[in-house]
PDB file of N, CA and C in Angstrom:
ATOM      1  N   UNK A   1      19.492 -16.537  15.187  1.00  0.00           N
ATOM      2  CA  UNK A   1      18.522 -15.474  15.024  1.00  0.00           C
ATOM      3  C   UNK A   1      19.234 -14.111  15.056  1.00  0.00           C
ATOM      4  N   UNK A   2      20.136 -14.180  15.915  1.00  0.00           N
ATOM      5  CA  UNK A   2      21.238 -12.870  16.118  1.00  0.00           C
ATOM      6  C   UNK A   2      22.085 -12.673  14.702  1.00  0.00           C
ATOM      7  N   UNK A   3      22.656 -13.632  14.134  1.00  0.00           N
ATOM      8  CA  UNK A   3      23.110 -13.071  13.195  1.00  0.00           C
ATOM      9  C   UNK A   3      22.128 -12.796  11.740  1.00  0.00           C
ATOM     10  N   UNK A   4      20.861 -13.673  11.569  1.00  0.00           N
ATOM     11  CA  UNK A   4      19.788 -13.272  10.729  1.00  0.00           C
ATOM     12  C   UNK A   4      19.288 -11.904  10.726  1.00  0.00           C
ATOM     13  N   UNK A   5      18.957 -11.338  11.673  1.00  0.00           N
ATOM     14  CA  UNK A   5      18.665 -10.068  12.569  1.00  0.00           C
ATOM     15  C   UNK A   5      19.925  -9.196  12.141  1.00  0.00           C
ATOM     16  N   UNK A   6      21.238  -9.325  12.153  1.00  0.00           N
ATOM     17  CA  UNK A   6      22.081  -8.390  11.897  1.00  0.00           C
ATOM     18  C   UNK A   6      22.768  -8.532  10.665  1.00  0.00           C
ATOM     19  N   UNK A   7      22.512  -9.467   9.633  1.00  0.00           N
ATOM     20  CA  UNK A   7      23.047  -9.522   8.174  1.00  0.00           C
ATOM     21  C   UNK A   7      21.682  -8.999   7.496  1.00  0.00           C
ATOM     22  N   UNK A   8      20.530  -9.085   7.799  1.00  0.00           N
ATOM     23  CA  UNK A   8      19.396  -7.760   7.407  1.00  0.00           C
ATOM     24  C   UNK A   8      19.523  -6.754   7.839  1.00  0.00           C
ATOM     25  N   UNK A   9      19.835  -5.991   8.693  1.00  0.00           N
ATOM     26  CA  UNK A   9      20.059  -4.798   8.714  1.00  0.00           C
ATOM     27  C   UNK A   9      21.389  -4.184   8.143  1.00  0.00           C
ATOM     28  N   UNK A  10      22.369  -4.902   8.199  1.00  0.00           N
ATOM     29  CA  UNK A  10      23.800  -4.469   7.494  1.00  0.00           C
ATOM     30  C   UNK A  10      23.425  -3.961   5.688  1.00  0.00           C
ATOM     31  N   UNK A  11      22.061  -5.120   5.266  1.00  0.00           N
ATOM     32  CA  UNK A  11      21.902  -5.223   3.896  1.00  0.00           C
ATOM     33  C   UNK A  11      20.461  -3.380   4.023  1.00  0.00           C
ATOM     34  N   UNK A  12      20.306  -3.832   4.626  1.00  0.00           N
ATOM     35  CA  UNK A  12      18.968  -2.918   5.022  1.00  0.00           C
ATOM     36  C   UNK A  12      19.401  -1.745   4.553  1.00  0.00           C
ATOM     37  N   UNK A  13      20.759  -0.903   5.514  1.00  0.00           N
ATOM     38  CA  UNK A  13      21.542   0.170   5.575  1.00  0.00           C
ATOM     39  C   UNK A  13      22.721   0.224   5.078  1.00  0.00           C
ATOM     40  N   UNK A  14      22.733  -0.687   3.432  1.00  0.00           N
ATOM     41  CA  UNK A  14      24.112  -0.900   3.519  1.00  0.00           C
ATOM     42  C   UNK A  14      24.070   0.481   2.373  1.00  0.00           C
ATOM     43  N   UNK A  15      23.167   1.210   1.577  1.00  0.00           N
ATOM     44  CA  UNK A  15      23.782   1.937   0.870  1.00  0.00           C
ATOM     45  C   UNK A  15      23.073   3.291   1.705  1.00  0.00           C
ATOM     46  N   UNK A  16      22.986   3.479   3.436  1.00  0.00           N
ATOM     47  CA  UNK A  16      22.782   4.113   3.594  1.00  0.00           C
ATOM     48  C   UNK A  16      23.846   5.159   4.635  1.00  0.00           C
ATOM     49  N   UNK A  17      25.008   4.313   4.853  1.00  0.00           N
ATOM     50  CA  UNK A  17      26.385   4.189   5.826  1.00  0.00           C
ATOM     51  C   UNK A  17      26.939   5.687   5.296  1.00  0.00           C
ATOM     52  N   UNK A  18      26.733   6.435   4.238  1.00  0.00           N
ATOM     53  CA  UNK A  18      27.468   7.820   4.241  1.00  0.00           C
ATOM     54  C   UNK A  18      26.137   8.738   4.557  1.00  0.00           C
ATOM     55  N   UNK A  19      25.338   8.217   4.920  1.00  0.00           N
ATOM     56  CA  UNK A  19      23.839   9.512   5.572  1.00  0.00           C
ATOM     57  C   UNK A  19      23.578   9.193   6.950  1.00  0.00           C
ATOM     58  N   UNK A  20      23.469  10.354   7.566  1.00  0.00           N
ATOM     59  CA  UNK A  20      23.066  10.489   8.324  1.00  0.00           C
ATOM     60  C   UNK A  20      21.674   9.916   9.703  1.00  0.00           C
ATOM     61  N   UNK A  21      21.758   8.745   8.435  1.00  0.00           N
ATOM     62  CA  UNK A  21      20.005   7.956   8.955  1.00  0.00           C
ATOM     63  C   UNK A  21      20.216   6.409   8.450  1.00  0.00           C
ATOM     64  N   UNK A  22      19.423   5.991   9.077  1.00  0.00           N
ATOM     65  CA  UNK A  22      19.573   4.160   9.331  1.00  0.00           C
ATOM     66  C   UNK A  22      17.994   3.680   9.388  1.00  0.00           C
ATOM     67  N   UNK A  23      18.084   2.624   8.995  1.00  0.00           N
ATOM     68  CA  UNK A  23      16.635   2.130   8.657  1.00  0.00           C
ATOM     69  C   UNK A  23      16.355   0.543   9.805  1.00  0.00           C
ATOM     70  N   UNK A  24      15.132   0.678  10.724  1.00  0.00           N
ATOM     71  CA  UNK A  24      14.991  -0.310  11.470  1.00  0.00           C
ATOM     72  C   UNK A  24      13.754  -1.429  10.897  1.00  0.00           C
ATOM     73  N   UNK A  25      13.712  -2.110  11.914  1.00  0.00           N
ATOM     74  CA  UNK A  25      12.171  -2.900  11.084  1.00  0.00           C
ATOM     75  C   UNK A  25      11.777  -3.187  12.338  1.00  0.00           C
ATOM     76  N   UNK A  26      10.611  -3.525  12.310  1.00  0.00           N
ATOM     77  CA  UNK A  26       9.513  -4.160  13.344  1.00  0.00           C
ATOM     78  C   UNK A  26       9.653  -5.439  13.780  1.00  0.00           C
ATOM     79  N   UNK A  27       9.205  -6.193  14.598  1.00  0.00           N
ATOM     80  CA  UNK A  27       9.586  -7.579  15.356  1.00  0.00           C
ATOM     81  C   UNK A  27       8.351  -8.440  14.095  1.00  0.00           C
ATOM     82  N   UNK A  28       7.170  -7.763  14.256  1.00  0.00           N
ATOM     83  CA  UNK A  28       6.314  -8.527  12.705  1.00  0.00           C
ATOM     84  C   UNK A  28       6.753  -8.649  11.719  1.00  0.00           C
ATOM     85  N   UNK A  29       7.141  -7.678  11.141  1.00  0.00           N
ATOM     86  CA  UNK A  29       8.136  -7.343   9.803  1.00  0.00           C
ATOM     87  C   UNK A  29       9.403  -8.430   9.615  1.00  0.00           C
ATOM     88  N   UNK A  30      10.224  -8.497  10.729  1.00  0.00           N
ATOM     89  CA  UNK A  30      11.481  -9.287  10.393  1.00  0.00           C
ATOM     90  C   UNK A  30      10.897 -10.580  10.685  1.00  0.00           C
ATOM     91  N   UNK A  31       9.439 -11.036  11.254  1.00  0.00           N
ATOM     92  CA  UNK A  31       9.556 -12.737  11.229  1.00  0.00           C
ATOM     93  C   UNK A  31       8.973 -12.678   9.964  1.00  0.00           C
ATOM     94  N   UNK A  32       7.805 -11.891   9.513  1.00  0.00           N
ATOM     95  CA  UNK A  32       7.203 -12.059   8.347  1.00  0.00           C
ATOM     96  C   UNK A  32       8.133 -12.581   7.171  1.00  0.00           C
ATOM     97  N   UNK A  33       9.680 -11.823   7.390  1.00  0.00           N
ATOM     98  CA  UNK A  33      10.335 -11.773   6.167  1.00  0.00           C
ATOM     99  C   UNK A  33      11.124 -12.848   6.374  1.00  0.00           C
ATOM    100  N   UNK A  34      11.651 -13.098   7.512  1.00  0.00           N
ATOM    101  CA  UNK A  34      12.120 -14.839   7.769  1.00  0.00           C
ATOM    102  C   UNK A  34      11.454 -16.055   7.655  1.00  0.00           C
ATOM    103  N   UNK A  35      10.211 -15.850   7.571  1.00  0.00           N
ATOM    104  CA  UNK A  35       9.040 -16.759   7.045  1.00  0.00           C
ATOM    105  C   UNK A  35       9.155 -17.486   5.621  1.00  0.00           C
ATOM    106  N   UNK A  36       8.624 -15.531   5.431  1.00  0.00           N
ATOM    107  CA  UNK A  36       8.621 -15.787   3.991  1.00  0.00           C
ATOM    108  C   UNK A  36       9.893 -16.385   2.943  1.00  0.00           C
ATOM    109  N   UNK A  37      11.038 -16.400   3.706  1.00  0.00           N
ATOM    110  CA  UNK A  37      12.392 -17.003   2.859  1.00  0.00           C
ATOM    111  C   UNK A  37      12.302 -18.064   2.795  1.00  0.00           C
ATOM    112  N   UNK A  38      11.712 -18.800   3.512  1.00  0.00           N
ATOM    113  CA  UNK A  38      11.717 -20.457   3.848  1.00  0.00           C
ATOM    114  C   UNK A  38      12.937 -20.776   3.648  1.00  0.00           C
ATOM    115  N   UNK A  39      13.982 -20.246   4.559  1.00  0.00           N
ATOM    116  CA  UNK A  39      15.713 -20.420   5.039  1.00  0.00           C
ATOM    117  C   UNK A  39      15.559 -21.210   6.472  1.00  0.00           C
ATOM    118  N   UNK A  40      14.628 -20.289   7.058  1.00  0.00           N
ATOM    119  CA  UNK A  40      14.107 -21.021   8.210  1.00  0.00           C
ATOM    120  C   UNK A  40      12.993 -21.990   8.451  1.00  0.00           C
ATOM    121  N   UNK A  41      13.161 -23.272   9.174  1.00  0.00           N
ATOM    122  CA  UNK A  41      11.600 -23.706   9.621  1.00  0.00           C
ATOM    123  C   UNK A  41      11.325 -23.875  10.629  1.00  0.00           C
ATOM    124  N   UNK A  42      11.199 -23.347  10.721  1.00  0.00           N
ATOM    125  CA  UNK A  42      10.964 -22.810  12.368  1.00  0.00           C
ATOM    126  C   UNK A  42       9.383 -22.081  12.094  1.00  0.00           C
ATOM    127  N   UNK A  43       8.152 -22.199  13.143  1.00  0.00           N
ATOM    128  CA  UNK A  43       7.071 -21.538  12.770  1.00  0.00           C
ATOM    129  C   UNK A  43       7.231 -20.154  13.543  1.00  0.00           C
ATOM    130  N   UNK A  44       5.984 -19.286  13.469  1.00  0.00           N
ATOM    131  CA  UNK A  44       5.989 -18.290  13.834  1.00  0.00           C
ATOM    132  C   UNK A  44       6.209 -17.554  14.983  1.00  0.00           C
ATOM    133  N   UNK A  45       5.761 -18.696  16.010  1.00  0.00           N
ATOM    134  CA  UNK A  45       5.796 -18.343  17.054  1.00  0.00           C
ATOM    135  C   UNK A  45       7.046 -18.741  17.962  1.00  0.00           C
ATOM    136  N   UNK A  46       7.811 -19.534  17.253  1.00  0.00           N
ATOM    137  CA  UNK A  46       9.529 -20.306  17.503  1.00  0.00           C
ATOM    138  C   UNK A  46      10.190 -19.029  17.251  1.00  0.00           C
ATOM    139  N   UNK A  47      10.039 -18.617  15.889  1.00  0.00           N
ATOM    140  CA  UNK A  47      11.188 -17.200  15.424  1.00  0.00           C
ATOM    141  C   UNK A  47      10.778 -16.130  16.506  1.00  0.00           C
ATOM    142  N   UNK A  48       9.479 -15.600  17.172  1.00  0.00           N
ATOM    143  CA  UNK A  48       8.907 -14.800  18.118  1.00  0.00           C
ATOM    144  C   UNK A  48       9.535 -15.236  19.492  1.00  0.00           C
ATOM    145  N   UNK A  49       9.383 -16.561  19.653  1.00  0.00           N
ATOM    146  CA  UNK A  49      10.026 -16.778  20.929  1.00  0.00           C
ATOM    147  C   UNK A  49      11.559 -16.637  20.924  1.00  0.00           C
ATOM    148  N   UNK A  50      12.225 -16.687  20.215  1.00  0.00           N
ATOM    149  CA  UNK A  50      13.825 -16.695  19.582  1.00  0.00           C
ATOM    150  C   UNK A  50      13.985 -15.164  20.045  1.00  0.00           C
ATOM    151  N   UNK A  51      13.092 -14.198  19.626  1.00  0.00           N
ATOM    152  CA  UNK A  51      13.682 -12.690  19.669  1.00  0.00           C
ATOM    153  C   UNK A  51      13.509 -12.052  20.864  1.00  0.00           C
ATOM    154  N   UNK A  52      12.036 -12.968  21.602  1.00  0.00           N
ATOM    155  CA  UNK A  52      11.895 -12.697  22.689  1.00  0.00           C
ATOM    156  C   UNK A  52      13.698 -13.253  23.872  1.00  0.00           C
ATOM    157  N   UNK A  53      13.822 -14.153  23.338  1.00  0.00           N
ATOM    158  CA  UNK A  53      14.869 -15.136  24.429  1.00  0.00           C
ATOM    159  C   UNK A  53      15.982 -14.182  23.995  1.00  0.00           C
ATOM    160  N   UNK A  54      16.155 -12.874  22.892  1.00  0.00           N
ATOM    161  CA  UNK A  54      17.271 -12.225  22.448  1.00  0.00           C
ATOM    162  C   UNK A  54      17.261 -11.513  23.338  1.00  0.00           C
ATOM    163  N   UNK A  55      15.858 -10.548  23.478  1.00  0.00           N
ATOM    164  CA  UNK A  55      15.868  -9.764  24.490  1.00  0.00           C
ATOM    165  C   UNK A  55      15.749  -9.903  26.239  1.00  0.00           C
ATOM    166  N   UNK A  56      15.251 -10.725  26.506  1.00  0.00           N
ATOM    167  CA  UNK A  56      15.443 -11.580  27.921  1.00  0.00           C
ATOM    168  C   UNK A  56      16.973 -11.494  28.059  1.00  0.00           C
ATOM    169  N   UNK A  57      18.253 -12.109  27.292  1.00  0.00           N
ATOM    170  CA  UNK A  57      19.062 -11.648  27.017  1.00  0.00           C
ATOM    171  C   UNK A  57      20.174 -10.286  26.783  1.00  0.00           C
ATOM    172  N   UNK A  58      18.991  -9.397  27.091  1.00  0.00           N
ATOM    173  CA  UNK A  58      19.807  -8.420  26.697  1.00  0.00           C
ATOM    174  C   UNK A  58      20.957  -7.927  25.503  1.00  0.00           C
ATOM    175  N   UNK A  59      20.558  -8.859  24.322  1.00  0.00           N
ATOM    176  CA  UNK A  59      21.157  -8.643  23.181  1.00  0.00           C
ATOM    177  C   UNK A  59      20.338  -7.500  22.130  1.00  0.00           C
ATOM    178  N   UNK A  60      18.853  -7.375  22.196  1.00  0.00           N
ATOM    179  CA  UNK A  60      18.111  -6.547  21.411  1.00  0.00           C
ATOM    180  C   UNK A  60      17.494  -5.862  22.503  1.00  0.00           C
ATOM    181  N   UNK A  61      16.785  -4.753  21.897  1.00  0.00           N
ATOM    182  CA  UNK A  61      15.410  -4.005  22.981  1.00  0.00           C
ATOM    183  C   UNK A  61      14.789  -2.984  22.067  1.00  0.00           C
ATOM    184  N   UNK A  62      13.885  -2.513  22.239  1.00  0.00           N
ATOM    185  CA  UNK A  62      12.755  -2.174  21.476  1.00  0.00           C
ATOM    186  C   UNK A  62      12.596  -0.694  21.519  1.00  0.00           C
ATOM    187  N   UNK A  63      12.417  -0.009  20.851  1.00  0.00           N
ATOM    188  CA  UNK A  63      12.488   1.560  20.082  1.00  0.00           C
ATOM    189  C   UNK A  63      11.784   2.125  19.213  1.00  0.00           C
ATOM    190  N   UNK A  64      10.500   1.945  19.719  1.00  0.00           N
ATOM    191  CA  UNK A  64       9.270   2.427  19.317  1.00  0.00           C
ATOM    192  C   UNK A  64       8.642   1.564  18.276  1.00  0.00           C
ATOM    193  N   UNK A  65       8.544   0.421  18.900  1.00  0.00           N
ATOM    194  CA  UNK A  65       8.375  -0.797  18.612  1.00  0.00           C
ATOM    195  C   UNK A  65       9.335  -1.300  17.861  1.00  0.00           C
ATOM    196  N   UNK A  66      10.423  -0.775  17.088  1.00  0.00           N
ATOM    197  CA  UNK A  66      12.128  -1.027  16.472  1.00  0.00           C
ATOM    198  C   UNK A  66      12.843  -2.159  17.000  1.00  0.00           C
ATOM    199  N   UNK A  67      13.150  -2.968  16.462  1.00  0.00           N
ATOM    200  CA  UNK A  67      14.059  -3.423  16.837  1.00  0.00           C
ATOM    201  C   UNK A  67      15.790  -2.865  17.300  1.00  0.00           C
ATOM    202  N   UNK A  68      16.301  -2.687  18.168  1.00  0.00           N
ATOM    203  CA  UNK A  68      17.769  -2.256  17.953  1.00  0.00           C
ATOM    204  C   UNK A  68      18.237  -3.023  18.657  1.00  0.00           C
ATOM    205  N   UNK A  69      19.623  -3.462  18.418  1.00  0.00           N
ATOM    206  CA  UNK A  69      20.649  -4.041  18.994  1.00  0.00           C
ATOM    207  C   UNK A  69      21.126  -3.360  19.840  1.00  0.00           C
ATOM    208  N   UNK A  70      21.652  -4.295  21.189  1.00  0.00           N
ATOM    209  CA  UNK A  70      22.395  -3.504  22.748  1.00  0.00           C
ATOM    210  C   UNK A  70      23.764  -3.036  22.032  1.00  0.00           C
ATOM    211  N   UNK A  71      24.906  -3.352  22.817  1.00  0.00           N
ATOM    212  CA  UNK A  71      26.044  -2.957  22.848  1.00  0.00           C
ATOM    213  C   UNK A  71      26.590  -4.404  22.869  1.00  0.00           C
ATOM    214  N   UNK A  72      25.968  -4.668  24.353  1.00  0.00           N
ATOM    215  CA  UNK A  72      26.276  -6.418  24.244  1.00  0.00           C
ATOM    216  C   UNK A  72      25.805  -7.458  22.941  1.00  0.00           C
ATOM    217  N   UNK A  73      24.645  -6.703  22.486  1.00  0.00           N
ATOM    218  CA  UNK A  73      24.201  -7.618  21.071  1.00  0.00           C
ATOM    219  C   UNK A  73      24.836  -7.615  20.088  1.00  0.00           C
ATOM    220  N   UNK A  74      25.452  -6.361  19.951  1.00  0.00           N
ATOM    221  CA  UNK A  74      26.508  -5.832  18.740  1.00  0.00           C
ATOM    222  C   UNK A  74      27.625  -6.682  18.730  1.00  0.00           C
ATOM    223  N   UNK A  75      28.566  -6.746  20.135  1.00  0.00           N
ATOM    224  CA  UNK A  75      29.465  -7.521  20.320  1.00  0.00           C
ATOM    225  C   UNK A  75      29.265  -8.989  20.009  1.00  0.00           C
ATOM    226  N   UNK A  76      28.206  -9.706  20.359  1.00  0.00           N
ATOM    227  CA  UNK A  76      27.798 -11.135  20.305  1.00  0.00           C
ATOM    228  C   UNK A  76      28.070 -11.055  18.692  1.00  0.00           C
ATOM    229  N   UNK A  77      27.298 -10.308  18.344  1.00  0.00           N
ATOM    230  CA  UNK A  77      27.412 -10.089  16.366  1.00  0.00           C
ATOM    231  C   UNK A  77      28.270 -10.340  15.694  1.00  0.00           C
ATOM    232  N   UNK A  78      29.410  -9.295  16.397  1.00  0.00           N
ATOM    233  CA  UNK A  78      31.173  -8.702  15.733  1.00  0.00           C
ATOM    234  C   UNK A  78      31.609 -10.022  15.584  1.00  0.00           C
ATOM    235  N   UNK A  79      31.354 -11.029  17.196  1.00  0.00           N
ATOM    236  CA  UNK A  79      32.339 -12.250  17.011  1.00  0.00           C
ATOM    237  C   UNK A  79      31.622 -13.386  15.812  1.00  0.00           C
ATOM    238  N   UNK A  80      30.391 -13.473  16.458  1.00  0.00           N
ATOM    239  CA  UNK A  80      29.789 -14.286  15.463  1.00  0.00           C
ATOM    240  C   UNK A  80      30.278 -14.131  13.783  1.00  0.00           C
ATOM    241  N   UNK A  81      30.238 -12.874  13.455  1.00  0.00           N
ATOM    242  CA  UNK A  81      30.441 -12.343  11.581  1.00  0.00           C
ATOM    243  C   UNK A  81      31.975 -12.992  11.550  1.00  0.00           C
ATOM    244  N   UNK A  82      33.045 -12.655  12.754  1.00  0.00           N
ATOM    245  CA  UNK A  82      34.299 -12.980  12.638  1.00  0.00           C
ATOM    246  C   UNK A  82      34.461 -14.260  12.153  1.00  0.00           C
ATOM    247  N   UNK A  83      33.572 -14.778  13.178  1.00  0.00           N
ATOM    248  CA  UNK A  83      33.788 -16.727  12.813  1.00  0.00           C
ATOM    249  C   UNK A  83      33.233 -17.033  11.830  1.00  0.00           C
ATOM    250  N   UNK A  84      31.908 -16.650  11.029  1.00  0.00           N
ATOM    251  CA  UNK A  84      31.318 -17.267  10.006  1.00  0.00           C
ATOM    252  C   UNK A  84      32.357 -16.833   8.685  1.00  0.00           C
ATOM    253  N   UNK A  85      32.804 -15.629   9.252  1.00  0.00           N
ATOM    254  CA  UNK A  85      34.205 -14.994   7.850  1.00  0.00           C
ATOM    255  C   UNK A  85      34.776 -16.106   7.495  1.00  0.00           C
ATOM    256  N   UNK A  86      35.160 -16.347   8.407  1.00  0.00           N
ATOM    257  CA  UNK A  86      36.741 -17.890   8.052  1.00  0.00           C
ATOM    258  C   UNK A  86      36.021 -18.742   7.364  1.00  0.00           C
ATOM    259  N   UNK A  87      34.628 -19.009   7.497  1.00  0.00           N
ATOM    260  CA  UNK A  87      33.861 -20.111   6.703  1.00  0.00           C
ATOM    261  C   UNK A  87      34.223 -19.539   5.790  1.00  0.00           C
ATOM    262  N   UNK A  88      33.585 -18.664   5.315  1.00  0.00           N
ATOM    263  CA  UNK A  88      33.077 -17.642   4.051  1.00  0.00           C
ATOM    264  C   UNK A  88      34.167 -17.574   3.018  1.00  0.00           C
ATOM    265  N   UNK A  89      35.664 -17.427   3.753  1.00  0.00           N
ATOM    266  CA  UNK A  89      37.080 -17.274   3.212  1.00  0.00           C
ATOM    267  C   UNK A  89      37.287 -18.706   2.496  1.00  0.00           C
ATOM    268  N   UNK A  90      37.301 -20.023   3.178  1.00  0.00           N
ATOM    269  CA  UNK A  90      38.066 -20.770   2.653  1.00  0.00           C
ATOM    270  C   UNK A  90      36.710 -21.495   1.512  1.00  0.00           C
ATOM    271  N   UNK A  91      35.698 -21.136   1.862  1.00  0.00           N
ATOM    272  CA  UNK A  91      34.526 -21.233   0.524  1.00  0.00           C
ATOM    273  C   UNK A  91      34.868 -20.852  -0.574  1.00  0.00           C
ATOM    274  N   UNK A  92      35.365 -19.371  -0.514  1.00  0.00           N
ATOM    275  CA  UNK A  92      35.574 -18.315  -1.514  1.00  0.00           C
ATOM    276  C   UNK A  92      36.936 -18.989  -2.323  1.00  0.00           C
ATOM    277  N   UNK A  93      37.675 -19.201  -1.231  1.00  0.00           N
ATOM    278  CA  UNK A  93      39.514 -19.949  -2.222  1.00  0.00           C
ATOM    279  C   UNK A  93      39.413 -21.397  -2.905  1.00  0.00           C
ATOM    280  N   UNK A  94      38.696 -22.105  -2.387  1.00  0.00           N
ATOM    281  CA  UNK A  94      38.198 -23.467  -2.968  1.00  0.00           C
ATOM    282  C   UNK A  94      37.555 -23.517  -4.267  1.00  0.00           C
ATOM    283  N   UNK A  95      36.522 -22.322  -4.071  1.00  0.00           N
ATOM    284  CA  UNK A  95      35.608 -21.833  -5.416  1.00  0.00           C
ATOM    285  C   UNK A  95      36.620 -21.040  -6.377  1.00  0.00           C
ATOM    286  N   UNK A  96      37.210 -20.646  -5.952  1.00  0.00           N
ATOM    287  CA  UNK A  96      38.394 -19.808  -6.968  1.00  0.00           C
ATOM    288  C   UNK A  96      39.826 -20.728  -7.526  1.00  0.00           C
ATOM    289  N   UNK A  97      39.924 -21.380  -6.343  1.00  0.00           N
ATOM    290  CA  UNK A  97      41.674 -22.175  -6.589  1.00  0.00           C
ATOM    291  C   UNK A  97      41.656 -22.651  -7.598  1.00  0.00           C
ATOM    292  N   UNK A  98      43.024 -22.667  -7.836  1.00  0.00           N
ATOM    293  CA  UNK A  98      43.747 -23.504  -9.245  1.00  0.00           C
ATOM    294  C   UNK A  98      43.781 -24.896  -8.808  1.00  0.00           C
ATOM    295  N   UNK A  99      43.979 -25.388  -9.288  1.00  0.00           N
ATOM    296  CA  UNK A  99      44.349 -26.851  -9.643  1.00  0.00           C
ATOM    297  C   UNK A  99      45.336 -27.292  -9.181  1.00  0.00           C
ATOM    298  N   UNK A 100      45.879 -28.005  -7.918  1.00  0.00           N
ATOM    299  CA  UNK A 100      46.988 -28.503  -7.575  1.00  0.00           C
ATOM    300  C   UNK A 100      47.956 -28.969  -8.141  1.00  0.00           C
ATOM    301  N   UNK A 101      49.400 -28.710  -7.879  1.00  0.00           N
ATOM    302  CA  UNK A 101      50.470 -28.616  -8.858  1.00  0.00           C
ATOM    303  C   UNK A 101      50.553 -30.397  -8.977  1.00  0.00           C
ATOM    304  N   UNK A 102      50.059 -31.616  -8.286  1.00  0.00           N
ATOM    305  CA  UNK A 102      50.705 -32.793  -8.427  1.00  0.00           C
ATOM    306  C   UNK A 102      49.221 -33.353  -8.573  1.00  0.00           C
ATOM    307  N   UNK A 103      49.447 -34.706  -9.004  1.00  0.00           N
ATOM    308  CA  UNK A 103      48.478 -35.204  -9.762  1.00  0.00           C
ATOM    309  C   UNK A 103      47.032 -35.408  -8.630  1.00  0.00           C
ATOM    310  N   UNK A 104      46.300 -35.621  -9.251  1.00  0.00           N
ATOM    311  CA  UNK A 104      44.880 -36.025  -8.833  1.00  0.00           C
ATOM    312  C   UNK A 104      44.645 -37.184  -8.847  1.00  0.00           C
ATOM    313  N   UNK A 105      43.775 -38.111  -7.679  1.00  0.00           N
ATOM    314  CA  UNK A 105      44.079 -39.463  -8.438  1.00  0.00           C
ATOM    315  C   UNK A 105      41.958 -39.504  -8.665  1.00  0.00           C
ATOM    316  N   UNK A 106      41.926 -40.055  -9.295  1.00  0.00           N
ATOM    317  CA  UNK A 106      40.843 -40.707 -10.102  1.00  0.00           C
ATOM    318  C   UNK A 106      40.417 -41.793  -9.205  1.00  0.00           C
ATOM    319  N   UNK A 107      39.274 -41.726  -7.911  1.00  0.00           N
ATOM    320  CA  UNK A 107      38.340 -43.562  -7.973  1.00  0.00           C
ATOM    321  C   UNK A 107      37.198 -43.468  -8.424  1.00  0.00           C
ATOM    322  N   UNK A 108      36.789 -44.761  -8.887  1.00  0.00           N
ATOM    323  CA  UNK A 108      35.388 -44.625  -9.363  1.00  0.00           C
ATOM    324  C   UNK A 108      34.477 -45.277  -7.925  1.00  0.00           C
ATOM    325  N   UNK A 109      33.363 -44.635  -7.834  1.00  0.00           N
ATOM    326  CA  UNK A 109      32.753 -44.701  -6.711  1.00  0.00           C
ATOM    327  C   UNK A 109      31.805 -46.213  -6.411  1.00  0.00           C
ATOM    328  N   UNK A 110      31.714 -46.738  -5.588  1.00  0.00           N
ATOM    329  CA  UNK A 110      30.716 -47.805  -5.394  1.00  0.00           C
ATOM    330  C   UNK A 110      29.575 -47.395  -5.285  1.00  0.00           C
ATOM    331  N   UNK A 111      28.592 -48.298  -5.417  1.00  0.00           N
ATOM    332  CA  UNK A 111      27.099 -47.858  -5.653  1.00  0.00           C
ATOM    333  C   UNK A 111      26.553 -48.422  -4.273  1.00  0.00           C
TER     334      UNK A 111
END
């Protein structure tokens, strides 16, 4: 939920990083829109209890009804983005790589 929560707002504010202003969303707003992706299935009140257990946590807290991230939430974030990177990296070289210099071997599969 922590990193769902912080790869929408990165996208949220991403062409807004040379101004002076940043754009938040509401705790309705971001389940509405996690709903509506059907990425998650999780029902409504699972993703609600999730943000609640963020903040019990002390990873989020609330800013005029805003969502914002702590300091400690930010950090949980930084590492999390770090580790999903390395996924992201060897996705990216697999999808790109050449063709190994020595042969391939060919099985045909059983049914």
């Amino acid at each position: 939920m922590l990193y769902s929560l912080g790869h929408y707002y990165r996208r949220l504010n991403q062409e807004l990083q040379e101004k002076p202003i940043s754009l938040k969303t509401s705790k309705i707003t971001f389940i509405e829109l996690l709903l509506d992706s059907k990425i998650i299935a999780k029902q409504e009140r699972a993703v609600y209890k999730n943000l609640e257990m963020l903040e019990s946590k002390k990873l989020i807290e609330y800013e005029n009804k805003m969502i914002k991230f702590t300091e400690k939430g930010l950090s949980i974030l930084n590492k999390i983005n770090k580790e999903i990177h390395k996924f992201i990296d060897v996705q990216l070289y697999f999808d790109t790589a050449k063709k190994p210099k020595r042969k391939l071997q060919t099985v045909i599969k059983a049914k």
